[in-house]
Protein backbone atom coordinates (compact mmCIF):
# COMPACT_ATOMS: atom_id res chain seq x y z
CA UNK A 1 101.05 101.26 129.65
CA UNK A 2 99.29 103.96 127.23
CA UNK A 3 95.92 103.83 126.57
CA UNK A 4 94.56 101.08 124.49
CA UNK A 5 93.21 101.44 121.00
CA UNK A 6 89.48 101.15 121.23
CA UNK A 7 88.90 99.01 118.02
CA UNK A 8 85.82 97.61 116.74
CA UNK A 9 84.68 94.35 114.44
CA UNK A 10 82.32 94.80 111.12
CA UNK A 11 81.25 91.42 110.11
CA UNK A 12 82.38 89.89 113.07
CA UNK A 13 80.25 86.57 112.93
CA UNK A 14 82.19 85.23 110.34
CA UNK A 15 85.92 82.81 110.66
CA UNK A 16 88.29 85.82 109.54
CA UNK A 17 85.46 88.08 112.31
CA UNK A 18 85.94 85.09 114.84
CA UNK A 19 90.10 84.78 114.40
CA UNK A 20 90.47 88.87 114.42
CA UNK A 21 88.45 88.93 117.54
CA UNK A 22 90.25 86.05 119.32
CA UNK A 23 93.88 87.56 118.63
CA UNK A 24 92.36 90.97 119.79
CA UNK A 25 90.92 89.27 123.20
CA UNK A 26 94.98 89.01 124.37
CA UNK A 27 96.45 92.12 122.36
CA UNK A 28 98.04 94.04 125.42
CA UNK A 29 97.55 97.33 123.15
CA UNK A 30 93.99 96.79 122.02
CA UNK A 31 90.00 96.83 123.74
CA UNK A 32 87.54 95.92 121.70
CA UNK A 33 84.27 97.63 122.33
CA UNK A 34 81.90 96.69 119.43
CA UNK A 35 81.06 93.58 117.04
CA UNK A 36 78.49 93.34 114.36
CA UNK A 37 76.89 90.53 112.97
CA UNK A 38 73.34 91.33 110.98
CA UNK A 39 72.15 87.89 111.11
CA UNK A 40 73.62 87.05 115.27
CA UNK A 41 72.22 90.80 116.35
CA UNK A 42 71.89 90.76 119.94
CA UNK A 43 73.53 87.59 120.69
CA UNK A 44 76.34 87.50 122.71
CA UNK A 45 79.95 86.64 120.41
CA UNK A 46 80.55 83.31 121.66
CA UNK A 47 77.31 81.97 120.19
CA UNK A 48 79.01 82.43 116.75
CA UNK A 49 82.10 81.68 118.43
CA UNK A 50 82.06 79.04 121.12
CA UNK A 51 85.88 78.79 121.54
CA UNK A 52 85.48 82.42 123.36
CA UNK A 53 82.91 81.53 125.80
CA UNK A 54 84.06 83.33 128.97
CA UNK A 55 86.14 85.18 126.94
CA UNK A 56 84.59 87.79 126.05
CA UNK A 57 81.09 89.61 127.11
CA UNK A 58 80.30 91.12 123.90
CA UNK A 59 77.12 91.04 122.23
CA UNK A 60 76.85 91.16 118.47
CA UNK A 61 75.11 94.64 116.98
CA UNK A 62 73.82 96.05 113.99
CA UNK A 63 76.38 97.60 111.60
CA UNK A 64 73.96 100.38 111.86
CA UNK A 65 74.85 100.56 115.71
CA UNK A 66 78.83 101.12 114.86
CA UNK A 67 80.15 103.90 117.10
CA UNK A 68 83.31 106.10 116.69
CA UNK A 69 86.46 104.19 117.41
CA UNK A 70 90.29 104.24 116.65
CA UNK A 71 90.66 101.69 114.24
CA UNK A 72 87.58 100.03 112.46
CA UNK A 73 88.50 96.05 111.20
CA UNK A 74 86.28 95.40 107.91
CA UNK A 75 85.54 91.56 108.07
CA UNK A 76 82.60 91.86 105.19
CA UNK A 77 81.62 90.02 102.26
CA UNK A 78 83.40 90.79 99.11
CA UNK A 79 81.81 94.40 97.38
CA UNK A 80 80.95 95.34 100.41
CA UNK A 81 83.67 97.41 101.52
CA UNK A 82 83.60 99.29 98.95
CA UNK A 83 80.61 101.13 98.84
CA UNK A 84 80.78 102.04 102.71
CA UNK A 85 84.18 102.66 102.90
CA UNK A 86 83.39 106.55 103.39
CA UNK A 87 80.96 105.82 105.97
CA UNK A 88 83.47 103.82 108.01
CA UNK A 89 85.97 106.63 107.80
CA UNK A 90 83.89 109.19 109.19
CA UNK A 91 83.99 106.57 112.20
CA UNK A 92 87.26 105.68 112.75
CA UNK A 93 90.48 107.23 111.05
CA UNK A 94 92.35 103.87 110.44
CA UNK A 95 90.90 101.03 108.96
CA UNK A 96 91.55 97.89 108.23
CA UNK A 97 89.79 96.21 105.64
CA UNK A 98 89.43 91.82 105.17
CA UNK A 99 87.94 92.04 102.26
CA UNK A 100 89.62 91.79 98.28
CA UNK A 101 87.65 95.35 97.68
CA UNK A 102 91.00 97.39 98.20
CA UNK A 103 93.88 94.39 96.94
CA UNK A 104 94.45 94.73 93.57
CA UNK A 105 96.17 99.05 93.12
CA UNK A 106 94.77 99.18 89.57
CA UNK A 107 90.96 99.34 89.14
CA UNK A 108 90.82 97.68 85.91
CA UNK A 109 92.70 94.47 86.93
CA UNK A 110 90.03 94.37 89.34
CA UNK A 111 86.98 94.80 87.12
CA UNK A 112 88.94 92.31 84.79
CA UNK A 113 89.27 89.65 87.41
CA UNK A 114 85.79 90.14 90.02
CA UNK A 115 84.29 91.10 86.55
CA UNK A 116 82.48 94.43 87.16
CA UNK A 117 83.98 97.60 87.92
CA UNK A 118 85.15 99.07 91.34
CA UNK A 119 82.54 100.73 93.33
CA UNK A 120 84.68 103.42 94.46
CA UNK A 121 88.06 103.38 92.64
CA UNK A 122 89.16 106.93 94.24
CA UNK A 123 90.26 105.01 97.57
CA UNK A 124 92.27 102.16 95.78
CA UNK A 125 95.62 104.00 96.21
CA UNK A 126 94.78 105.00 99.75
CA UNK A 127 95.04 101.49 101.13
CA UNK A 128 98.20 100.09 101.19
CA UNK A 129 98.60 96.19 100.96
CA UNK A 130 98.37 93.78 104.20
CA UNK A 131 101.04 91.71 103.70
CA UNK A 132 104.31 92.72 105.69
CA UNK A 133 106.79 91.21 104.43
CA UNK A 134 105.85 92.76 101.08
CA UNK A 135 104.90 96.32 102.03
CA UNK A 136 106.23 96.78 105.38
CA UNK A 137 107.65 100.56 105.10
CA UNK A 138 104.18 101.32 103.40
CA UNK A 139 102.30 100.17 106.42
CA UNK A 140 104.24 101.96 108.89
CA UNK A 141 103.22 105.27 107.35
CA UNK A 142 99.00 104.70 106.32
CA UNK A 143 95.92 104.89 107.71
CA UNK A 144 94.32 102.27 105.45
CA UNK A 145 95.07 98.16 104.71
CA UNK A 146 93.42 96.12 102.38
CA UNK A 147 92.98 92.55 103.30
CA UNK A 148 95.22 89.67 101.73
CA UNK A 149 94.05 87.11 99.66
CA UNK A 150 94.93 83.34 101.25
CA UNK A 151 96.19 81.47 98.33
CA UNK A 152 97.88 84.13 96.99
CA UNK A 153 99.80 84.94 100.27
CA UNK A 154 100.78 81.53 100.19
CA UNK A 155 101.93 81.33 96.94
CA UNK A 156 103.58 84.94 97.32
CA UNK A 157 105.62 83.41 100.01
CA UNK A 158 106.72 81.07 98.32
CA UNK A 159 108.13 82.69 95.61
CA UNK A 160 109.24 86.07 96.57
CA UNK A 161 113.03 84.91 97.36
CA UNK A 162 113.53 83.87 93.45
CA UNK A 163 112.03 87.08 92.34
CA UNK A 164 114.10 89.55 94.81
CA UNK A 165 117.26 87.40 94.20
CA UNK A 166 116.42 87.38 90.38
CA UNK A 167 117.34 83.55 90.14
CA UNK A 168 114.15 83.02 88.16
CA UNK A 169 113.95 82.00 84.26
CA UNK A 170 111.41 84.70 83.21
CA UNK A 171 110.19 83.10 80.07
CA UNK A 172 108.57 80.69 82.26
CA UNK A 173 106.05 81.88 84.47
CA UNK A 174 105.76 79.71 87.40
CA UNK A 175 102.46 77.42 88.29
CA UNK A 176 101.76 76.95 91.77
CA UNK A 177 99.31 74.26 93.01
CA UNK A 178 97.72 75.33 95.88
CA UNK A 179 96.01 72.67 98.56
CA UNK A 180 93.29 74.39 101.02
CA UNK A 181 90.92 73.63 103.77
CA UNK A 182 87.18 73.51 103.57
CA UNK A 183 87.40 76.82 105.59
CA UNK A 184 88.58 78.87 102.58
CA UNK A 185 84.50 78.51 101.51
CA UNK A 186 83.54 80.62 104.67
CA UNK A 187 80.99 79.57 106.96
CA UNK A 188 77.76 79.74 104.86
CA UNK A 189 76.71 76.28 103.89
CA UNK A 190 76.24 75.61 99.70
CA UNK A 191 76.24 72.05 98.04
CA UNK A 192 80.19 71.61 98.31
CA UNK A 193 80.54 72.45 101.86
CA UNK A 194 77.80 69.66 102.65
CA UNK A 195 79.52 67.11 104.36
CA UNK A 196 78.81 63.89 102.48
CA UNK A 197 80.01 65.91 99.26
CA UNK A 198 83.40 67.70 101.41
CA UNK A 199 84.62 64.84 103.12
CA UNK A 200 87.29 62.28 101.85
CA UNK A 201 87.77 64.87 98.75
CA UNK A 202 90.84 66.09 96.63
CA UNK A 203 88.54 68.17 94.59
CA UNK A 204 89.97 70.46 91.74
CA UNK A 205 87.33 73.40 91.60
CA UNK A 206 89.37 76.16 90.04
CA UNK A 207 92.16 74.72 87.69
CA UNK A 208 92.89 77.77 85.74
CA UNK A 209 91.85 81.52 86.52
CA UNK A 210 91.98 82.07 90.36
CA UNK A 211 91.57 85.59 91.19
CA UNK A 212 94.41 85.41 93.53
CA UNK A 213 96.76 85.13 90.45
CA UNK A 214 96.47 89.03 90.08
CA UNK A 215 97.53 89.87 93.75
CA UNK A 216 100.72 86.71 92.52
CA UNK A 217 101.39 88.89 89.77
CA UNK A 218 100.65 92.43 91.09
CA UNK A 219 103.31 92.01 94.35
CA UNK A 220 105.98 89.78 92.19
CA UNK A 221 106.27 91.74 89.25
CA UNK A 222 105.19 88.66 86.88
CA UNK A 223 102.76 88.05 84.18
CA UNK A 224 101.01 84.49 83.32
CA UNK A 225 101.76 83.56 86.48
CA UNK A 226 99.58 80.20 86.97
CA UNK A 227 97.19 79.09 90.66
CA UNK A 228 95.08 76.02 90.30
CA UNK A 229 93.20 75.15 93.53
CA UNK A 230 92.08 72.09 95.30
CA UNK A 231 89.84 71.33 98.00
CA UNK A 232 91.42 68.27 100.15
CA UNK A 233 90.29 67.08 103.67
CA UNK A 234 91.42 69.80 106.21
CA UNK A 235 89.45 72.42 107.86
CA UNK A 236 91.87 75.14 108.21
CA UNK A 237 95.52 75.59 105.54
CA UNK A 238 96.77 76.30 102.42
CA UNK A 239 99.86 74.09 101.09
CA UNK A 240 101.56 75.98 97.96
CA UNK A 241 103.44 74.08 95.49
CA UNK A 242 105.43 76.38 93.44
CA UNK A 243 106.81 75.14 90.13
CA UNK A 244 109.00 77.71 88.47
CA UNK A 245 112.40 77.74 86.67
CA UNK A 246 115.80 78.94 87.90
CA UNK A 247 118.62 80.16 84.94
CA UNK A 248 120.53 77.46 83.95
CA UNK A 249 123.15 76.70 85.92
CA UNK A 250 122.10 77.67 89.52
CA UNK A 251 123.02 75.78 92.46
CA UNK A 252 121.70 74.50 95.68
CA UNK A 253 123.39 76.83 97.82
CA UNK A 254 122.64 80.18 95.71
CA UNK A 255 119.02 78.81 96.42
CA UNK A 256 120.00 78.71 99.88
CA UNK A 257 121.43 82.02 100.38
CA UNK A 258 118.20 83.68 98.22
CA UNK A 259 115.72 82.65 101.18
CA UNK A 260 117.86 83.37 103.98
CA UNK A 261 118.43 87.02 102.70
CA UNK A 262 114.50 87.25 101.78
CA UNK A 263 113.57 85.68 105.64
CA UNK A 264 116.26 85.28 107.93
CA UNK A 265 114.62 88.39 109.98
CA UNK A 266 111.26 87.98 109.09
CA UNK A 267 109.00 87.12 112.68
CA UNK A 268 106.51 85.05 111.16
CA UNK A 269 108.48 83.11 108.05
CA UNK A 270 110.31 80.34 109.48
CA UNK A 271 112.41 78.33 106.40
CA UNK A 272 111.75 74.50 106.46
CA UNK A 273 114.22 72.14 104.21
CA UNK A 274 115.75 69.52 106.99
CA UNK A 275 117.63 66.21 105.25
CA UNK A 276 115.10 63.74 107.32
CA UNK A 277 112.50 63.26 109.44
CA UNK A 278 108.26 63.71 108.48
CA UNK A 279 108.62 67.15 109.17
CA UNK A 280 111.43 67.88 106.48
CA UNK A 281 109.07 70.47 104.44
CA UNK A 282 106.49 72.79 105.13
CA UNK A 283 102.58 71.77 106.15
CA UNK A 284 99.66 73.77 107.27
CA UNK A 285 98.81 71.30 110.25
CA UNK A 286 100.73 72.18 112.32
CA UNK A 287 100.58 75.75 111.68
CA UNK A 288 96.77 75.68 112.97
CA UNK A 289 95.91 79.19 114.80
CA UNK A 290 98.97 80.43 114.20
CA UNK A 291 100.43 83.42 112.20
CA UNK A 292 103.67 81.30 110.97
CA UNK A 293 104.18 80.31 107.30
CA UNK A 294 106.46 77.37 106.67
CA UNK A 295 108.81 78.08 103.44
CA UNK A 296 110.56 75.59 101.87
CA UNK A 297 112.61 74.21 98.67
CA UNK A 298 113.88 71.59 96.75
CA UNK A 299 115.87 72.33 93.23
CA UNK A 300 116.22 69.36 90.30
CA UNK A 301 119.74 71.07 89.39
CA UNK A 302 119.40 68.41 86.10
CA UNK A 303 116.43 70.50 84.83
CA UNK A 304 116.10 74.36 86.64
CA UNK A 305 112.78 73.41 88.11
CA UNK A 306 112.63 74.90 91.70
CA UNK A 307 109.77 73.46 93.70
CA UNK A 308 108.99 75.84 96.13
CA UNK A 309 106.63 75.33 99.20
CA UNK A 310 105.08 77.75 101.25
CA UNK A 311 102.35 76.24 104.41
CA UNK A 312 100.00 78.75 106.16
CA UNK A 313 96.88 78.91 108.26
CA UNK A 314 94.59 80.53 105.41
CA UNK A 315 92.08 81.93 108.25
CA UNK A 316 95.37 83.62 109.98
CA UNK A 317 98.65 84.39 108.17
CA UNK A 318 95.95 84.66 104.89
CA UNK A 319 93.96 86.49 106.96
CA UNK A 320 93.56 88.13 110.35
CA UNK A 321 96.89 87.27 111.66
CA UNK A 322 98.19 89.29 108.75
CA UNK A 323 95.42 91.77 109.17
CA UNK A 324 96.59 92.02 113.13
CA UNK A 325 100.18 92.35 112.38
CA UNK A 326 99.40 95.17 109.67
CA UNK A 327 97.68 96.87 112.54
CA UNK A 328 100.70 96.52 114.69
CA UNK A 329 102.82 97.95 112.04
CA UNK A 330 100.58 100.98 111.19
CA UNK A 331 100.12 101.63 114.91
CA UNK A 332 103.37 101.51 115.61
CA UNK A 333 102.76 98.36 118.25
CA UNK A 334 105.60 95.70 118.67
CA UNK A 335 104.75 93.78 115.31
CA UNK A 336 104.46 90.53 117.18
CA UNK A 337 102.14 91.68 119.36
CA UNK A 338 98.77 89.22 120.20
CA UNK A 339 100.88 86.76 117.86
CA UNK A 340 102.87 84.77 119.53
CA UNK A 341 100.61 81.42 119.11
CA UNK A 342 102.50 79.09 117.48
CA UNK A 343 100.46 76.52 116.48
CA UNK A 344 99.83 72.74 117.80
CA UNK A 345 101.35 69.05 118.34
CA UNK A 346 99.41 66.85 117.71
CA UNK A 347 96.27 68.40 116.64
């Protein structure tokens, strides 16, 4: 085997941190030698991290401690990124970046939607975007990947076979509702995340206005496209109801033949529509830890209305296990490498 890729973990302390490191642990291609965490400095990573005890020997650093490495992972808080992306570069020449800093290719969609302007808007159309089954041929050939937004992976998922087989009725942009896990919130305690207020909830806390609607509408090609979010009781998942509207007269089986081109060779998109059993559609529970998403469909041929649902693990396929698989692509790895988890059941 060639040498392995010396990699190392910014922000490592964190759940997207935590799930990067874990998938990195059994990468056959990969070492890890460095993990930072400002506020676990000097503690070894499974104190954050107790499913990796006797894992791993690490000890969390500084991010003023980073060394040189191949490939840097960027697991920081939003408008972070951005104003040490030079830095890291002088580090490492491939990085791969959690974060939204580097999502959205036009910097004034992004100060529209995060609401001030992009802190370095010369290194937008370096990074190409982490989600492979959108920009596969584009990952193969950079040096740079911007992190993907969970709810709007989901919901991109979900929709991308209507777009790419142009079944859908563009005068009506699609609304997806989008279920998630109390693990979207990140693992800094506030008011909502306290567990008296989290538990038993189906909480609406963004109806209109999501931020992930611009990546939606960026990687579809679609304006107005609607995301309203709700917090139910589940730790880790996103569940994306698509609502959107076929041209008149399309059939079952046209629907049929639209996902199977879109994801009958995809590794990690696996189509759910079975005629019985509790299974029958997609959901994120059983997709825990893994890097799978769950599409599925169900078309009211009376009306047009395609109800399209896509299940992921937001802290993996809407997160590191996209972020890993980007790596594999860009590093010309097997792309299912470190991946192969599939999930649990029961769990």
């Amino acid at each position: 085997m060639s040498e392995r890729l010396r990699v190392g973990i910014v922000g490592c302390s964190g759940y997207t941190g935590g799930e990067v490191l874990r998938l990195l642990l059994d990468h056959p291609r990969v070492e890890v030698t460095q993990v930072t965490s400002e506020r676990e400095a000097g503690k070894f990573a499974y104190f954050a991290h107790p499913n990796l005890r006797g894992r791993t020997s690490l000890k969390f650093r500084s991010a003023k401690q980073v060394e040189a490495a191949d490939l840097l992972f960027l697991c920081l808080p939003h408008g972070m990124a951005q104003t040490q992306v030079a830095h890291y570069a002088e580090l490492a020449p491939r990085i791969v970046d959690l974060s939204a800093d580097f999502r959205l290719k036009d910097p004034e969609r992004y100060a529209r939607w995060y609401g001030k302007p992009h802190g370095a808007p010369e290194w937008i159309e370096r990074f190409a975007y982490g989600l492979p089954e959108f920009e596969r041929e584009a990952l193969k050939s950079t040096s740079f990947v911007s992190g993907v937004g969970c709810n709007a992976t989901a919901s991109n998922l979900a929709l991308k076979p209507l777009v790419d087989a142009g079944l859908l009725d563009t005068s009506r942009p699609p609304i997806v509702d989008l279920k998630v896990g109390s693990s979207e919130a990140g693992n800094k305690a506030n008011a909502g995340s306290h567990h008296p207020e989290r538990s038993g909830v189906v909480r609406s806390f963004s109806p209109v206005g999501h931020r992930h609607s611009a990546e939606v509408e960026q990687q579809l090609g679609l304006e107005g496209v609607q995301l309203s979010v709700t917090s139910v009781e589940m730790v880790r998942g996103v569940l994306a109801t698509a609502h959107a509207w076929v041209r008149p007269g399309t059939l079952t089986k046209e629907l049929w033949k639209a996902y199977r081109a879109c994801y009958g060779s995809e590794p990690f998109v696996r189509l759910v529509k079975d005629r019985s059993g509790i299974h029958r559609f997609p959901e994120p529970k059983i997709l825990a830890g893994s890097n799978y998403a769950d599409v599925g469909f169900e078309l009211d041929e009376r009306s047009g209305r395609v109800v399209s649902l896509c299940a992921i693990d937001n802290l993996m396929k809407g997160a590191a296990g996209s972020a890993v698989q980007s790596m594999n692509l860009m590093c010309g790895f097997e792309e299912t490498a470190g991946l192969g988890f599939p999930g649990l059941h029961p769990c």
